[in-house]
Protein backbone atom coordinates (compact mmCIF):
# COMPACT_ATOMS: atom_id res chain seq x y z
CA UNK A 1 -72.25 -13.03 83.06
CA UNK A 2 -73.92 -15.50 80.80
CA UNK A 3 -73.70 -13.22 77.67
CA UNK A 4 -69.64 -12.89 78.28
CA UNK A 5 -68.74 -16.69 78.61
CA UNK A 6 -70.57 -16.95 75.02
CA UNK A 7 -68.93 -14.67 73.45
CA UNK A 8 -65.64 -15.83 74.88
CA UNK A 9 -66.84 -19.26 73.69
CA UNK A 10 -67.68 -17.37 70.29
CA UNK A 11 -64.00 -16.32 69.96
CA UNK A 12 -62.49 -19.66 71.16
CA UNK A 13 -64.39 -21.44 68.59
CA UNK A 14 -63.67 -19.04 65.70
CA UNK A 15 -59.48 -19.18 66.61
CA UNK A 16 -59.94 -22.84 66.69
CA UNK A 17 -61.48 -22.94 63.95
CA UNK A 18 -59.18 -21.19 61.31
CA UNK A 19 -56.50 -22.64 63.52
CA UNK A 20 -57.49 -26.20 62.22
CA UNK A 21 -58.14 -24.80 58.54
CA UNK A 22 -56.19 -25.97 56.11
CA UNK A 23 -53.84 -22.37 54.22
CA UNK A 24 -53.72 -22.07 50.81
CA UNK A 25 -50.95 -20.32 48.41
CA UNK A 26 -51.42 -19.53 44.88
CA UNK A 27 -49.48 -18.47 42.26
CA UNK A 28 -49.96 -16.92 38.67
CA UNK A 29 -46.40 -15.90 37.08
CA UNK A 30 -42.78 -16.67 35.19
CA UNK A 31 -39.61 -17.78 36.81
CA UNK A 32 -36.71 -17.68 34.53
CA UNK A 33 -33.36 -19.67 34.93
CA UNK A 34 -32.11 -18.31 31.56
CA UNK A 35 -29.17 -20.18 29.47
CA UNK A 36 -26.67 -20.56 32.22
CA UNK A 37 -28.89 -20.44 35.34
CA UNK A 38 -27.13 -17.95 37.25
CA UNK A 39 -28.54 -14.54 38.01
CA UNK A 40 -27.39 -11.39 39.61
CA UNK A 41 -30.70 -9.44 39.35
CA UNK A 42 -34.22 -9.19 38.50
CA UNK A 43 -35.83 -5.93 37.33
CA UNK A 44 -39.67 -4.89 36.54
CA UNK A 45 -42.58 -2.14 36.27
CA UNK A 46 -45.35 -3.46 38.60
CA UNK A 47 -48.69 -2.70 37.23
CA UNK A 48 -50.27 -1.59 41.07
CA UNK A 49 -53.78 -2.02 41.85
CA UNK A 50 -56.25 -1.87 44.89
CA UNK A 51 -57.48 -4.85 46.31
CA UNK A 52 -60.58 -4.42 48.23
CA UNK A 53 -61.61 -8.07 49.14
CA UNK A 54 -58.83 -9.75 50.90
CA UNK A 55 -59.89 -11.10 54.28
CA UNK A 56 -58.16 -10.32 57.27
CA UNK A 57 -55.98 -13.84 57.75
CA UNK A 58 -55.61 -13.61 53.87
CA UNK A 59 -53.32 -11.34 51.42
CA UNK A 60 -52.43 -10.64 47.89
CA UNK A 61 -49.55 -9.87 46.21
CA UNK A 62 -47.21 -8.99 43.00
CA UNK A 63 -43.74 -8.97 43.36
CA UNK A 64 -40.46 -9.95 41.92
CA UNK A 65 -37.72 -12.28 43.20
CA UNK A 66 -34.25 -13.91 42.98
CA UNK A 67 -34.21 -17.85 43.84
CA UNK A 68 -31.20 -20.28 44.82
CA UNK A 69 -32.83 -23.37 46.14
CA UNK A 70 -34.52 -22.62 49.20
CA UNK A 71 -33.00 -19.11 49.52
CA UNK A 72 -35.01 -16.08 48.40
CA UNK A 73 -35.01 -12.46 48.21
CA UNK A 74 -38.24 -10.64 47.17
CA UNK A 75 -39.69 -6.96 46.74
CA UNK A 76 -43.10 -6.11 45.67
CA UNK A 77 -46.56 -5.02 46.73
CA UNK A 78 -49.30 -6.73 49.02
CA UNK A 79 -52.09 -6.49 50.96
CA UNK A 80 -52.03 -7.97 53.90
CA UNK A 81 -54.56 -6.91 57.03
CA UNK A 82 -53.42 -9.47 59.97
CA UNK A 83 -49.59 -7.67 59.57
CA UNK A 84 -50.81 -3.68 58.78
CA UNK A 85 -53.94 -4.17 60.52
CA UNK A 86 -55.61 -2.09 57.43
CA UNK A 87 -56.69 -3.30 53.45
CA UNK A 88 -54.07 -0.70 51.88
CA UNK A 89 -51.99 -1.62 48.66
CA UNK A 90 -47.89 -1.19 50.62
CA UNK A 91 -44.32 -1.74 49.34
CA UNK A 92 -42.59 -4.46 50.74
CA UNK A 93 -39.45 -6.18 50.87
CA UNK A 94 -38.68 -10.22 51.90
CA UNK A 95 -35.99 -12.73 52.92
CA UNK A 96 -35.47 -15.92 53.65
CA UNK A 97 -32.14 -18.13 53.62
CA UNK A 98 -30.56 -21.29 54.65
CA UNK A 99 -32.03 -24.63 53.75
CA UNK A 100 -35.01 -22.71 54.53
CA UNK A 101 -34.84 -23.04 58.45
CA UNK A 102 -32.65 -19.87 58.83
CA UNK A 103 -36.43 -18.39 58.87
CA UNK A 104 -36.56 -14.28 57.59
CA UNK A 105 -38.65 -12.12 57.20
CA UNK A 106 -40.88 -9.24 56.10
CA UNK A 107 -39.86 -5.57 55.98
CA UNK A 108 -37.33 -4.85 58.69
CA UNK A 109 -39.25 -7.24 61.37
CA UNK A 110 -35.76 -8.87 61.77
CA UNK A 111 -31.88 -7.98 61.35
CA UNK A 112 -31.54 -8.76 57.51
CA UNK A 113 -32.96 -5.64 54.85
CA UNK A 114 -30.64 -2.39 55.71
CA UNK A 115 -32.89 0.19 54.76
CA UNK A 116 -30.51 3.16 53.11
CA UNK A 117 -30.18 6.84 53.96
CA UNK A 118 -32.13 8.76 51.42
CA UNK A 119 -34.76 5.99 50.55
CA UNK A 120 -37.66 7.36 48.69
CA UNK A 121 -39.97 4.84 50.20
CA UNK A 122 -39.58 2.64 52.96
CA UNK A 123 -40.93 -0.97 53.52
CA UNK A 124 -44.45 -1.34 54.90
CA UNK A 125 -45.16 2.31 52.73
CA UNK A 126 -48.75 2.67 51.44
CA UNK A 127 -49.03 3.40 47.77
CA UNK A 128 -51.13 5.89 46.19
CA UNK A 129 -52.43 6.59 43.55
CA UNK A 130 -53.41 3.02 42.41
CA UNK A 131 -54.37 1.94 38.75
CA UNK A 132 -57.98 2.91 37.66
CA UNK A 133 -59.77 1.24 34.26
CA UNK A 134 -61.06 4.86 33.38
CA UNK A 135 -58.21 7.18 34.97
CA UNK A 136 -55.46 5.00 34.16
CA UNK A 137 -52.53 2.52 35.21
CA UNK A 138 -50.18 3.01 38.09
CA UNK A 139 -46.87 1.71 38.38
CA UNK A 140 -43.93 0.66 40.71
CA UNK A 141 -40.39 -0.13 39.61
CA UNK A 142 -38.31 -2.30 41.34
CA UNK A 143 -34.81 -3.62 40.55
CA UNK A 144 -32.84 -6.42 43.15
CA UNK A 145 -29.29 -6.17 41.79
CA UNK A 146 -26.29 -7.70 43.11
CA UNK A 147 -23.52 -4.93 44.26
CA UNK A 148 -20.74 -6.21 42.07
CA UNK A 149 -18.20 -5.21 44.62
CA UNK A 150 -19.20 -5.82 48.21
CA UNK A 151 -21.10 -8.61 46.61
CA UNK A 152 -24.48 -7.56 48.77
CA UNK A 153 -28.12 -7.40 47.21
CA UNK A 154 -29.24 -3.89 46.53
CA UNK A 155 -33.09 -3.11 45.61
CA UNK A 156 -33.26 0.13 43.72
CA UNK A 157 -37.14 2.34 42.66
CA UNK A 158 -37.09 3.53 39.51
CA UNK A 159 -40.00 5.04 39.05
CA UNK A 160 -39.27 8.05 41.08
CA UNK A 161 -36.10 8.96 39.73
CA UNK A 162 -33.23 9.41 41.92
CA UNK A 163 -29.05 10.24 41.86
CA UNK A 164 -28.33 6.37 40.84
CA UNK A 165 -28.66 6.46 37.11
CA UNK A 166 -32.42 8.12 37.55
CA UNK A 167 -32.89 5.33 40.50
CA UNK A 168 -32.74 5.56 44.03
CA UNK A 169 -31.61 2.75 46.60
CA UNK A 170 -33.82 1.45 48.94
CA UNK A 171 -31.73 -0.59 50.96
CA UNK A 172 -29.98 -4.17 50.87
CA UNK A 173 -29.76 -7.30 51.77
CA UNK A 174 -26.23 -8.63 53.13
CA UNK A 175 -24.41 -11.66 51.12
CA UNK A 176 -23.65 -12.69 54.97
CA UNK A 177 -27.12 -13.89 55.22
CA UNK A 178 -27.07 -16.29 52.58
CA UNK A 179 -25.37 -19.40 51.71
CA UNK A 180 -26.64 -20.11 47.97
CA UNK A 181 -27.41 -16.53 47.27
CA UNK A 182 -23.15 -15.36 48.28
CA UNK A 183 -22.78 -16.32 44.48
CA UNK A 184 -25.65 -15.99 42.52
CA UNK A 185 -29.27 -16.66 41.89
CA UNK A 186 -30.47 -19.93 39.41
CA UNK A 187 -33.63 -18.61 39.37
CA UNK A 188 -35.48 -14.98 38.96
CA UNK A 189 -39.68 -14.58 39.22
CA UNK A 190 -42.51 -12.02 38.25
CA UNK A 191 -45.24 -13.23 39.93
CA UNK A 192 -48.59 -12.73 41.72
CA UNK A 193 -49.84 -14.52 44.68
CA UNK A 194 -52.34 -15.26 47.14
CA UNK A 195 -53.03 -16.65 51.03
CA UNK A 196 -55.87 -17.43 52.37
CA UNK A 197 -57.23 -20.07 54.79
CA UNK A 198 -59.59 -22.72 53.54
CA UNK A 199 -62.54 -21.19 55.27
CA UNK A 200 -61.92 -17.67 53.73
CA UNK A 201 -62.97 -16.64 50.61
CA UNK A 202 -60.04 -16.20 48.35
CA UNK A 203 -58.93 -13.13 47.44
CA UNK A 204 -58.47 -11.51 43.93
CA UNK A 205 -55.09 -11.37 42.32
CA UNK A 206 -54.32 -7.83 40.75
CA UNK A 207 -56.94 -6.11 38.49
CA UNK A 208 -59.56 -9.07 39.37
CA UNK A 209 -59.64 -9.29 35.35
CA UNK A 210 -58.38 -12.21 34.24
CA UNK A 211 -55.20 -12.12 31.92
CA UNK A 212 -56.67 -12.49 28.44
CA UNK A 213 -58.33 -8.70 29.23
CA UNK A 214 -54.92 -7.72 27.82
CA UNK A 215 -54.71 -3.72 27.99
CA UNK A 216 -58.56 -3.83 28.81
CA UNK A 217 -57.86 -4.29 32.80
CA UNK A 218 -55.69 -7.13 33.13
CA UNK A 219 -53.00 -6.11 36.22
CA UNK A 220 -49.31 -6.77 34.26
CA UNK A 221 -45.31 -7.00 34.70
CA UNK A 222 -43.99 -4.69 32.26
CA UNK A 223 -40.09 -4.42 31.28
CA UNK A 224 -39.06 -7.81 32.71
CA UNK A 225 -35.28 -8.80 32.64
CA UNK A 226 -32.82 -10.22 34.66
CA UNK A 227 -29.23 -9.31 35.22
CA UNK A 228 -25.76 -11.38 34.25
CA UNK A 229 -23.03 -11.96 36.26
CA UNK A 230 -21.18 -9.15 34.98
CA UNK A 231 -23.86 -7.20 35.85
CA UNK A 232 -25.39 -6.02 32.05
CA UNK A 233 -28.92 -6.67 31.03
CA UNK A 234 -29.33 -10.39 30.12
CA UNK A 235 -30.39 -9.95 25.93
CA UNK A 236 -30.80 -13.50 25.10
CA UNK A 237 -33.91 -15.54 25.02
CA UNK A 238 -35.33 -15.94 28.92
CA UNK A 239 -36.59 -19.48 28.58
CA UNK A 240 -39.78 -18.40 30.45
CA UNK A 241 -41.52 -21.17 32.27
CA UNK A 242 -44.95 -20.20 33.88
CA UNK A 243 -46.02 -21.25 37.66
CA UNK A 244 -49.88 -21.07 37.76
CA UNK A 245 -51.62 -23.32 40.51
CA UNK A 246 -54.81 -22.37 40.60
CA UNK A 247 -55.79 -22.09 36.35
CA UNK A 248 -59.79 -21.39 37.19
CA UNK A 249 -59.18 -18.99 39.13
CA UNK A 250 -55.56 -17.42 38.63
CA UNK A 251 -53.88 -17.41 35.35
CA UNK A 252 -51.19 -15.85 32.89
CA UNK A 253 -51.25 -14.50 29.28
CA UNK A 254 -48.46 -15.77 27.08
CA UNK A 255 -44.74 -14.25 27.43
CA UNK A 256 -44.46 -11.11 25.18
CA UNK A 257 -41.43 -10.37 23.87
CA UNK A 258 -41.04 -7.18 21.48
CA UNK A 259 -37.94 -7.26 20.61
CA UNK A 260 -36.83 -3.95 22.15
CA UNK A 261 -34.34 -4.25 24.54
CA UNK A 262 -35.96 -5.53 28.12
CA UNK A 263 -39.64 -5.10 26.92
CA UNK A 264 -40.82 -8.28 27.82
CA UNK A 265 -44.28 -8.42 29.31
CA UNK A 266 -46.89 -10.88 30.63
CA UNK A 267 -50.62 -10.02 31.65
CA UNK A 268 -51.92 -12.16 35.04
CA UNK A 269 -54.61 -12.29 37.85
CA UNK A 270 -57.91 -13.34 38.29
CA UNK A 271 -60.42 -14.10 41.07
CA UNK A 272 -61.76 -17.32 42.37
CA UNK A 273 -65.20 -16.37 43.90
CA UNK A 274 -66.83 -16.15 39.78
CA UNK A 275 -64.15 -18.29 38.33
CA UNK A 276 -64.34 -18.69 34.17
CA UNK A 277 -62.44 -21.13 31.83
CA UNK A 278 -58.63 -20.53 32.49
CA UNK A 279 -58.52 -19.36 28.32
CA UNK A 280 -55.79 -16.46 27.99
């Protein structure tokens, strides 16, 4: 009887205490609001690694996003153990409108994402193979497009071919759950980030490598570009800003832009536990 009331004591104290600790969000990536600051898409090749230290109230992630104010609608890759109850790399999809009180949501936890018939991967899906220093990178590509007549926001893989100009559609979001994002976006993002509580260690972001690895490791965005509003490939010069919160720990290489059309790239991660100078 004894032994049970202390470990029942055990687990009151340990909910307490990450109850009481402080959460943490970082972020290592570009947002874009271009020359006119009104998007109708965001596009990328999501360099897709495993991440084998995130914590179990903690997660890790890489994804891309359209912005208006408050408003947001994001697809990408995470781990995340308290929602999947597992440490696997998985595709998902997020929304959340409103002044940022009409709360959404992950995956299709709530009436918002419309997953479509024929999707060749569905939100919450485990990925595999992941990216490998000695056998080689891995990829996801993900394009959020505005339909340009019903006016909704469709996310489209690319990577896997498909009957939609070698893509297939995943799903959408409806324009009726938005107020800012009806029109347009005024901002796009390539980004990583991580959770954790202040009493968890924090977890790495991509590769672990830290951004001025380059080609040697570093996790990267690949093929970055955003959409007009008449729905072409935005050729012009992005205007890049990054958003890096955490610079000893989480960081970004410069913005690389080729000159070929869309082939604009940035290199990004990092760990905290054996942080170095934040030099890219």
């Amino acid at each position: 009887m004894a032994s049970k009331i202390v470990l029942v004591s055990a687990i009151i104290l340990f909910v307490l205490n990450h109850a009481q600790a402080e959460n943490n969000t970082e972020f290592a990536g570009y947002r874009s609001k271009g020359q006119l600051g009104k998007w109708h898409g965001v596009r990328a090749k999501i360099n897709v690694w495993p991440i084998n230290d995130v914590l179990y109230l903690s997660r890790s992630s890489a994804y891309i996003a359209v912005h208006n104010g408050a408003e947001q609608i994001a697809a990408g890759v995470h781990v995340y153990p308290e929602m999947y109850k597992d440490y696997n790399l998985r595709f998902f999809t997020y929304w959340t409108a409103g002044d940022g009180t009409k709360r959404g949501c992950y995956n299709l936890d709530c009436p918002g994402f419309v997953l479509a018939d024929g999707a060749n991967i569905h939100p919450g899906h485990s990925l595999w193979p992941l990216s490998d220093i000695n056998l080689g990178m891995r990829y996801i590509t993900l394009r959020i497009k505005k339909d340009e007549e019903t006016g909704d926001w469709s996310l489209y893989r690319e990577d896997k071919g498909g009957p939609i100009g070698g893509m297939t559609l995943v799903g959408w979001w409806p324009k009726t759950l938005f107020n800012g994002l009806v029109d347009s976006g005024n901002e796009i993002e390539w980004t990583g980030s991580v959770f954790y509580p202040s009493d968890e260690t924090p977890p790495t972001m991509g590769s672990q490598l830290f951004p001025k690895m380059l080609e040697g490791g570093a996790a990267h965005f690949y093929d970055c570009y955003g959409f007009t509003t008449t729905g072409s490939i935005y050729e012009y010069d992005y205007q890049p800003y990054p958003v890096v919160t955490k610079p000893e720990c989480y960081n970004v290489s410069l913005w690389y832009d080729t000159g070929k059309p869309g082939y604009k790239h940035f290199f990004y991660g990092g760990r905290c536990p054996d942080p170095e100078p934040p030099s890219v």
